[in-house]
Protein backbone atom coordinates (compact mmCIF):
# COMPACT_ATOMS: atom_id res chain seq x y z
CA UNK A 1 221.11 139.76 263.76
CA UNK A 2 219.08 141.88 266.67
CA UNK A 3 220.56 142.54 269.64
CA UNK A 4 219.18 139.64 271.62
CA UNK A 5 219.87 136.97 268.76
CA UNK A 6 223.52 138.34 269.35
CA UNK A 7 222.79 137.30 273.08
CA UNK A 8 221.37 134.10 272.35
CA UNK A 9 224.36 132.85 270.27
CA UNK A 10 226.81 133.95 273.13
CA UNK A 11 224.93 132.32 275.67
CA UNK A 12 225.15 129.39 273.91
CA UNK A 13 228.84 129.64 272.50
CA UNK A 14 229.64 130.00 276.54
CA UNK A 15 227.51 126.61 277.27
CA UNK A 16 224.66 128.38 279.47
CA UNK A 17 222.21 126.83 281.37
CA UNK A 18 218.29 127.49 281.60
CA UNK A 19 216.39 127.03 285.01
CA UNK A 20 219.53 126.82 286.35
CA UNK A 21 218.78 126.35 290.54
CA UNK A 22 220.66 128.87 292.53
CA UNK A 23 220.89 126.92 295.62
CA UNK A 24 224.06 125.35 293.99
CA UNK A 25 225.49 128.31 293.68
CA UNK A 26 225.56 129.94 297.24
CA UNK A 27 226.86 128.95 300.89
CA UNK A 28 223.12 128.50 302.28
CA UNK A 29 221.82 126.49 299.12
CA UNK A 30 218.61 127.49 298.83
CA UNK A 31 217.20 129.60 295.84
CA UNK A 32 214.83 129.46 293.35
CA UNK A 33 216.45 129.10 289.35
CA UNK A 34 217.91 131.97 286.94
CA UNK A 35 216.66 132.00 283.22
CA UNK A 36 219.93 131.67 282.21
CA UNK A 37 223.10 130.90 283.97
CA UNK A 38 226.40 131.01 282.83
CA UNK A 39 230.12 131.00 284.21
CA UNK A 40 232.71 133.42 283.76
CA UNK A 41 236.53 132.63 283.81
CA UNK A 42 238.37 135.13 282.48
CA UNK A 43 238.30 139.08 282.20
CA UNK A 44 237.83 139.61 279.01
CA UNK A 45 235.13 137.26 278.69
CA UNK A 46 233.37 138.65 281.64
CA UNK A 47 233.22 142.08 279.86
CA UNK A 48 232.48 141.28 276.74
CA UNK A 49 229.39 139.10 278.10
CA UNK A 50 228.11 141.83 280.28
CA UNK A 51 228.09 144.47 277.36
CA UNK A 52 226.02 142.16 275.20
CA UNK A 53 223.59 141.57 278.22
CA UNK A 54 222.86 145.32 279.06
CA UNK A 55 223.10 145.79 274.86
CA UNK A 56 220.00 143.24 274.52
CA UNK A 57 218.03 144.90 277.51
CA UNK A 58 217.43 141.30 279.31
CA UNK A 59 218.11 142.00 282.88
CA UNK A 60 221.79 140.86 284.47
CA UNK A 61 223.07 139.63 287.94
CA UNK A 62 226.52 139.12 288.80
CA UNK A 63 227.31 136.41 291.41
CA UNK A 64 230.44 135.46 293.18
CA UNK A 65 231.25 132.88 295.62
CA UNK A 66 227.32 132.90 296.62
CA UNK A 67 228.35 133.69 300.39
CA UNK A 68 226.51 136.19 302.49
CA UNK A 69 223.70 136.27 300.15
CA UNK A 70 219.82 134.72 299.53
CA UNK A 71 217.96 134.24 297.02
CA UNK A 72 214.59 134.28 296.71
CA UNK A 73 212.40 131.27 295.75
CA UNK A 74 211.25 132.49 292.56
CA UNK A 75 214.61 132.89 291.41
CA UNK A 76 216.13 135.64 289.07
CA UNK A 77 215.07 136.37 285.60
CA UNK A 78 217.19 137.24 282.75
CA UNK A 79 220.68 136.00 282.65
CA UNK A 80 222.78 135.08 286.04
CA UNK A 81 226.70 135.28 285.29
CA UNK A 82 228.84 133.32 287.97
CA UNK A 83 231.86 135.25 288.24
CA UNK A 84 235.23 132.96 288.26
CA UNK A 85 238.09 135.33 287.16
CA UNK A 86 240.58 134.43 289.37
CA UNK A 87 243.76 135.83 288.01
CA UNK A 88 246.41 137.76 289.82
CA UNK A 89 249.24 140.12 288.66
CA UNK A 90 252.15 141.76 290.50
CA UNK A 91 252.35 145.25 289.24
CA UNK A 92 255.22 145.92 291.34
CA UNK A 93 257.16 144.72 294.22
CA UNK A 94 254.38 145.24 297.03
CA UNK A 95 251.07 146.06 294.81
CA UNK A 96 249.06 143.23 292.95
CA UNK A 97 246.11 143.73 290.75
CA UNK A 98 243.67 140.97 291.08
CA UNK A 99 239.92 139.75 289.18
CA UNK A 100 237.02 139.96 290.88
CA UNK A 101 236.49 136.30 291.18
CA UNK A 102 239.20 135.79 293.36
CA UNK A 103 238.16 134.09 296.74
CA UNK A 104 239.67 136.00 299.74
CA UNK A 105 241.22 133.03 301.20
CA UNK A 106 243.49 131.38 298.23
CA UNK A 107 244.65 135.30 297.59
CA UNK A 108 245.56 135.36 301.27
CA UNK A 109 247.41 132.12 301.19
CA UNK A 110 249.26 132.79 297.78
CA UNK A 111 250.43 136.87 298.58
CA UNK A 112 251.57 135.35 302.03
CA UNK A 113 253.78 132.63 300.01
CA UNK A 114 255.02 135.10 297.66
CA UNK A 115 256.68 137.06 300.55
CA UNK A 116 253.71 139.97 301.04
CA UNK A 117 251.58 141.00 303.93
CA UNK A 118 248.78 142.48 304.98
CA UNK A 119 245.87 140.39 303.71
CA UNK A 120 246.27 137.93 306.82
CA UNK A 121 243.30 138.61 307.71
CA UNK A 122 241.28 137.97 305.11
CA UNK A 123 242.17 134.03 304.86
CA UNK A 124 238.69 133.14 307.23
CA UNK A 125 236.46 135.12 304.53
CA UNK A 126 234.55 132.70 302.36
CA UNK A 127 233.38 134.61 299.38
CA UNK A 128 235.03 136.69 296.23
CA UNK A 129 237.15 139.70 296.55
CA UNK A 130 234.71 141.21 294.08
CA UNK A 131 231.54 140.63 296.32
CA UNK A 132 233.43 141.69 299.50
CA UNK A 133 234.38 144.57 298.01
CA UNK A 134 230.30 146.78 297.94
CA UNK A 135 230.30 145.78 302.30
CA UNK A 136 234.12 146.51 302.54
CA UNK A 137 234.35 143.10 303.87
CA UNK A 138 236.50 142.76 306.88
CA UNK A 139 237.40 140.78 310.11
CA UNK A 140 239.64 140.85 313.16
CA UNK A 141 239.81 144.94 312.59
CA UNK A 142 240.90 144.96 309.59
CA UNK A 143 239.06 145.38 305.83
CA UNK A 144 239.75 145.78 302.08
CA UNK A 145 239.69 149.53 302.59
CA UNK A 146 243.45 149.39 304.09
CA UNK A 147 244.50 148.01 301.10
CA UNK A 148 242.66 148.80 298.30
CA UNK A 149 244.45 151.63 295.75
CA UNK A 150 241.78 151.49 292.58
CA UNK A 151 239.21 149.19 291.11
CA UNK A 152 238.10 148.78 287.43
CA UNK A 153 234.56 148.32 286.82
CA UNK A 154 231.82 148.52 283.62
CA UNK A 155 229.87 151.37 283.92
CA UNK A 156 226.12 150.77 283.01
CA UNK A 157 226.55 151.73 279.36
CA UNK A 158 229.40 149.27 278.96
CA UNK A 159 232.54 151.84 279.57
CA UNK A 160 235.44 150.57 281.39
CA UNK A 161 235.87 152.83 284.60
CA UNK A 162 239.11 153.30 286.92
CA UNK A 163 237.68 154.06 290.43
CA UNK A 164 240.40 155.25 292.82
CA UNK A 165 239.56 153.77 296.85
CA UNK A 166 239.07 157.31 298.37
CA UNK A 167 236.12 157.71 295.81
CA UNK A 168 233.81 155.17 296.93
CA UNK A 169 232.90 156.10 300.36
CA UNK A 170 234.20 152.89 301.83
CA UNK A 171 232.97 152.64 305.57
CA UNK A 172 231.89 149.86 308.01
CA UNK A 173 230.41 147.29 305.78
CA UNK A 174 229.19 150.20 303.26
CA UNK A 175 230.30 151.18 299.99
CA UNK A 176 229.42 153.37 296.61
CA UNK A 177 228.54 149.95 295.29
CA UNK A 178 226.38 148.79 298.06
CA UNK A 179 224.39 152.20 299.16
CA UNK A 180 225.56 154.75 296.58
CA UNK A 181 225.60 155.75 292.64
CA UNK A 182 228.11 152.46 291.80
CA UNK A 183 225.50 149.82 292.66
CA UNK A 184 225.00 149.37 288.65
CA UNK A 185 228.87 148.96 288.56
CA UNK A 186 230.27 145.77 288.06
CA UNK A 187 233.99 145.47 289.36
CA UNK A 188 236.32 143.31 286.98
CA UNK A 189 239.54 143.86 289.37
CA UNK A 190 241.06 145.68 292.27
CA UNK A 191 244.50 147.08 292.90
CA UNK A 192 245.99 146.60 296.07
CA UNK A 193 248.80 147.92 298.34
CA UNK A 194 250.58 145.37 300.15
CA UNK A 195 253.89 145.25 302.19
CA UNK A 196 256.93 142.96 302.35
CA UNK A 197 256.56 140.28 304.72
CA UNK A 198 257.91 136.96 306.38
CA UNK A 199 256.29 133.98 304.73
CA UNK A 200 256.31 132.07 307.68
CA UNK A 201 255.12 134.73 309.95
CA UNK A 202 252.34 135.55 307.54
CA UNK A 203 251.65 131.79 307.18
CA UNK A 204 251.53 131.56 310.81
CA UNK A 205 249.20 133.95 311.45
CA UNK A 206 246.81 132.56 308.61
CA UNK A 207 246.57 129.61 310.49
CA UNK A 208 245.65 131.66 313.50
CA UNK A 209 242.86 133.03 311.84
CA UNK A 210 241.58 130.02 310.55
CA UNK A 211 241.87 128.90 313.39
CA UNK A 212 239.48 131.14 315.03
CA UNK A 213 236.95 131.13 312.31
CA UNK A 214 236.69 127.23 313.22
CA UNK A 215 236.15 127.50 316.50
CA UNK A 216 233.62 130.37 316.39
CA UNK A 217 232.07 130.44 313.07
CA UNK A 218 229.66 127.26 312.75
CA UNK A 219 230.27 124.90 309.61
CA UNK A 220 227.67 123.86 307.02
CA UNK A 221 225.48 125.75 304.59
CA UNK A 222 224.61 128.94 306.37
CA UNK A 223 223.85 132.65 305.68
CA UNK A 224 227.06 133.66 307.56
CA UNK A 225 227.22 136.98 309.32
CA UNK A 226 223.67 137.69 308.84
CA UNK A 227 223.30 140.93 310.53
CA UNK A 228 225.86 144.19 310.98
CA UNK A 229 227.21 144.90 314.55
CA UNK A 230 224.87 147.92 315.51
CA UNK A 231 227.26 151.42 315.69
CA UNK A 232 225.44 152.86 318.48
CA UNK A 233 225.76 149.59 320.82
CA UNK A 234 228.55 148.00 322.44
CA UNK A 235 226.74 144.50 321.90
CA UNK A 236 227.53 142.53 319.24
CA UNK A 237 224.71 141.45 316.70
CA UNK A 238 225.36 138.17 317.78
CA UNK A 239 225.48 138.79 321.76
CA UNK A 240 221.59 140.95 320.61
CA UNK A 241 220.56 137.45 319.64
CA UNK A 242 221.74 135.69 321.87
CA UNK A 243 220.66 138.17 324.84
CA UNK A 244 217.24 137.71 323.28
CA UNK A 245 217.11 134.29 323.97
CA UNK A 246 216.92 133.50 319.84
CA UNK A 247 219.81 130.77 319.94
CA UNK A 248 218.49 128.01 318.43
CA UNK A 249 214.89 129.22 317.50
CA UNK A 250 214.37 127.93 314.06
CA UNK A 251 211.50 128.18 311.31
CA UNK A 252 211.50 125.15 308.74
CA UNK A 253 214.83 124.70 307.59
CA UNK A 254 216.34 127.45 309.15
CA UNK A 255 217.79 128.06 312.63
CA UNK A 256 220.00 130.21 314.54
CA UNK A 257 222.81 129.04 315.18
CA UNK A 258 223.29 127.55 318.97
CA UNK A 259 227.88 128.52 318.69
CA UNK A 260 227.41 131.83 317.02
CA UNK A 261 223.75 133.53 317.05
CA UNK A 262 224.20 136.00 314.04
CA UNK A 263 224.45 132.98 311.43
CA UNK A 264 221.39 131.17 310.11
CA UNK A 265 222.14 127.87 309.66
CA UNK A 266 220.11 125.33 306.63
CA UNK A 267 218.93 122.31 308.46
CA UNK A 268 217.59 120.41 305.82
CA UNK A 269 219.05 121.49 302.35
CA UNK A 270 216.63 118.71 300.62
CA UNK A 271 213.51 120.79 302.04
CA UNK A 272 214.92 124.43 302.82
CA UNK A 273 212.90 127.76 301.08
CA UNK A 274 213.94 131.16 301.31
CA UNK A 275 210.92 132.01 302.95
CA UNK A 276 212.33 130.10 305.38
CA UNK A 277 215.27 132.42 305.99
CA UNK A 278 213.53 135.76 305.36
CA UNK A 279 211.14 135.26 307.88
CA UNK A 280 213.06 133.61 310.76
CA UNK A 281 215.26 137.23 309.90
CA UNK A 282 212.17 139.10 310.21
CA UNK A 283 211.26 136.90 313.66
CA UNK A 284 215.34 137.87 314.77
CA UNK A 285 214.70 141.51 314.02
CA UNK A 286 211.53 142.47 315.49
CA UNK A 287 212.48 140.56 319.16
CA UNK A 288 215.88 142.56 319.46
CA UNK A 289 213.73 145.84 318.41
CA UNK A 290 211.15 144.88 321.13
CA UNK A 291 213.86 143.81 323.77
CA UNK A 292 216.33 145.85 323.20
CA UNK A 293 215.26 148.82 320.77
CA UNK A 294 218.01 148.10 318.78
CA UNK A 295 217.08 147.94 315.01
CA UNK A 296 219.61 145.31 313.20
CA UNK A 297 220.62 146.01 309.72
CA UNK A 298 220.76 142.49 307.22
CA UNK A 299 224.82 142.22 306.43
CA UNK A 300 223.38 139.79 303.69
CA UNK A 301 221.58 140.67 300.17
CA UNK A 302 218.57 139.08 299.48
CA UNK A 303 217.57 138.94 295.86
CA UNK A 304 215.15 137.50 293.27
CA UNK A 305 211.71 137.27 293.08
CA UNK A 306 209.01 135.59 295.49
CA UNK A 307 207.81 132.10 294.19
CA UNK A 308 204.27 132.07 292.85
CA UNK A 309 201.60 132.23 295.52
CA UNK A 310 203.91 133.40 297.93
């Protein structure tokens, strides 16, 4: 068999989908289709299907819990893996080794049951450990950097790497992975460093943070924190947009949002494009450049291809 009939017969062995749409797949649900689209629940699995991807040449795009990104209306070619590992291990009494595919909030919830702190924090995040981990995701000053020890990742010629934290230039919403040599990395799990804690403090403070995220993050398919807070400014992104007088300004399906102006809300899922998004960013950008001479970076990643004719 050739390298892609190897592919082929995997593909279908793991029940994947052609002209899969991506808008099912991410927190703003709107996106054009992958070629092929598979899930991923287990380690092993997820490994063994990358290798064969990268082996056969067809091109290969990991996604998590589809938060914080957009894809474009065209879509993605070559294969689309949803990554669900979600399995978690206690390597010792305050360090845990968990996949990729873990969401941020059930990991917060479950180390905080089983008597550890630290990831309090993280229980308002929406999306996978895994994607968090290229933007060293954070909130409420605090981020995966203060607990991550080591991750394990493929390499691009299918090798599996051990990465230790102080090697991959974590910084404010910046890694290795996102703007550095590891962005052809994929990361199957991450150690981290935890602490022994009071359940029901922990739990407490959980809901406190949930809390907040309710009352300032706005619900419904969005892009989420669309833009990073600018290091040279004391502003917010947010406050930028909203100082610009951008709350609310909307083009098709997509609008800023009137609670929080540095999420870009879907309107009209039935109807929404991408185009949409990308240009009401554009519209965002350019005003607080002109107002304010701030430039603001995207916090998202937009992927994919443009849609014929666009």
């Amino acid at each position: 068999m050739t390298r892609g009939q190897i592919l082929q017969a995997l593909l279908q062995e793991l029940n994947a989908r052609r002209s899969e749409p991506l808008g099912r797949h991410t927190f703003v649900q709107v996106g054009g289709p992958a070629d092929w689209f598979v899930n991923v629940r287990d380690v092993d699995g997820l490994i063994d299907l990358v290798r064969a991807v990268r082996c056969s040449g067809t091109p290969l795009t990991l996604l998590g819990a589809g938060s914080n990104v957009l894809i474009r209306d065209g879509g993605i070619r070559g294969v689309v893996v949803k990554n669900e590992t979600r399995g978690c291990r206690r390597l010792d009494d305050d360090q845990i080794e968990v996949d990729s595919g873990m969401r941020f909030a059930a990991l917060a919830r479950s180390t905080a049951r089983a008597g550890l702190a630290g990831l309090e924090w993280a229980a308002g995040i929406p999306g996978a450990i895994g994607g968090g981990l290229p933007t060293n995701a954070g909130a409420y000053g605090s981020d995966l950097s203060d607990a991550l020890v080591e991750v394990r990742a493929i390499s691009p010629d299918g090798e599996l790497v051990r990465l230790e934290a102080g090697e991959l230039e974590l910084g404010y919403r910046t890694s290795r992975f996102r703007d550095g040599d590891l962005s052809d990395h994929i990361v199957t799990s991450l150690t981290l460093q935890l602490r022994e804690g009071d359940v029901f403090a922990s739990l407490a403070e959980i809901d406190r943070v949930e809390a907040l995220r309710r009352a300032n993050a706005p619900s419904g398919p969005s892009l989420g924190s669309t833009f990073k807070n600018p290091p040279d400014d004391l502003r917010t992104a947010g406050q930028l947009i909203e100082q610009a007088g951008l709350k609310g300004a909307s083009i098709g399906a997509a609008m800023v949002s009137e609670l929080h102006a540095n999420y870009i809300l879907n309107t009209d899922v039935a109807n929404a494009r991408a185009g949409d998004f990308l240009a009401l960013i554009d519209r965002v950008r350019d005003s607080v450049q002109d107002q304010f001479g701030v430039t603001l970076v995207p916090e998202i990643a937009v992927i994919g291809e443009e849609a014929a004719g666009d």
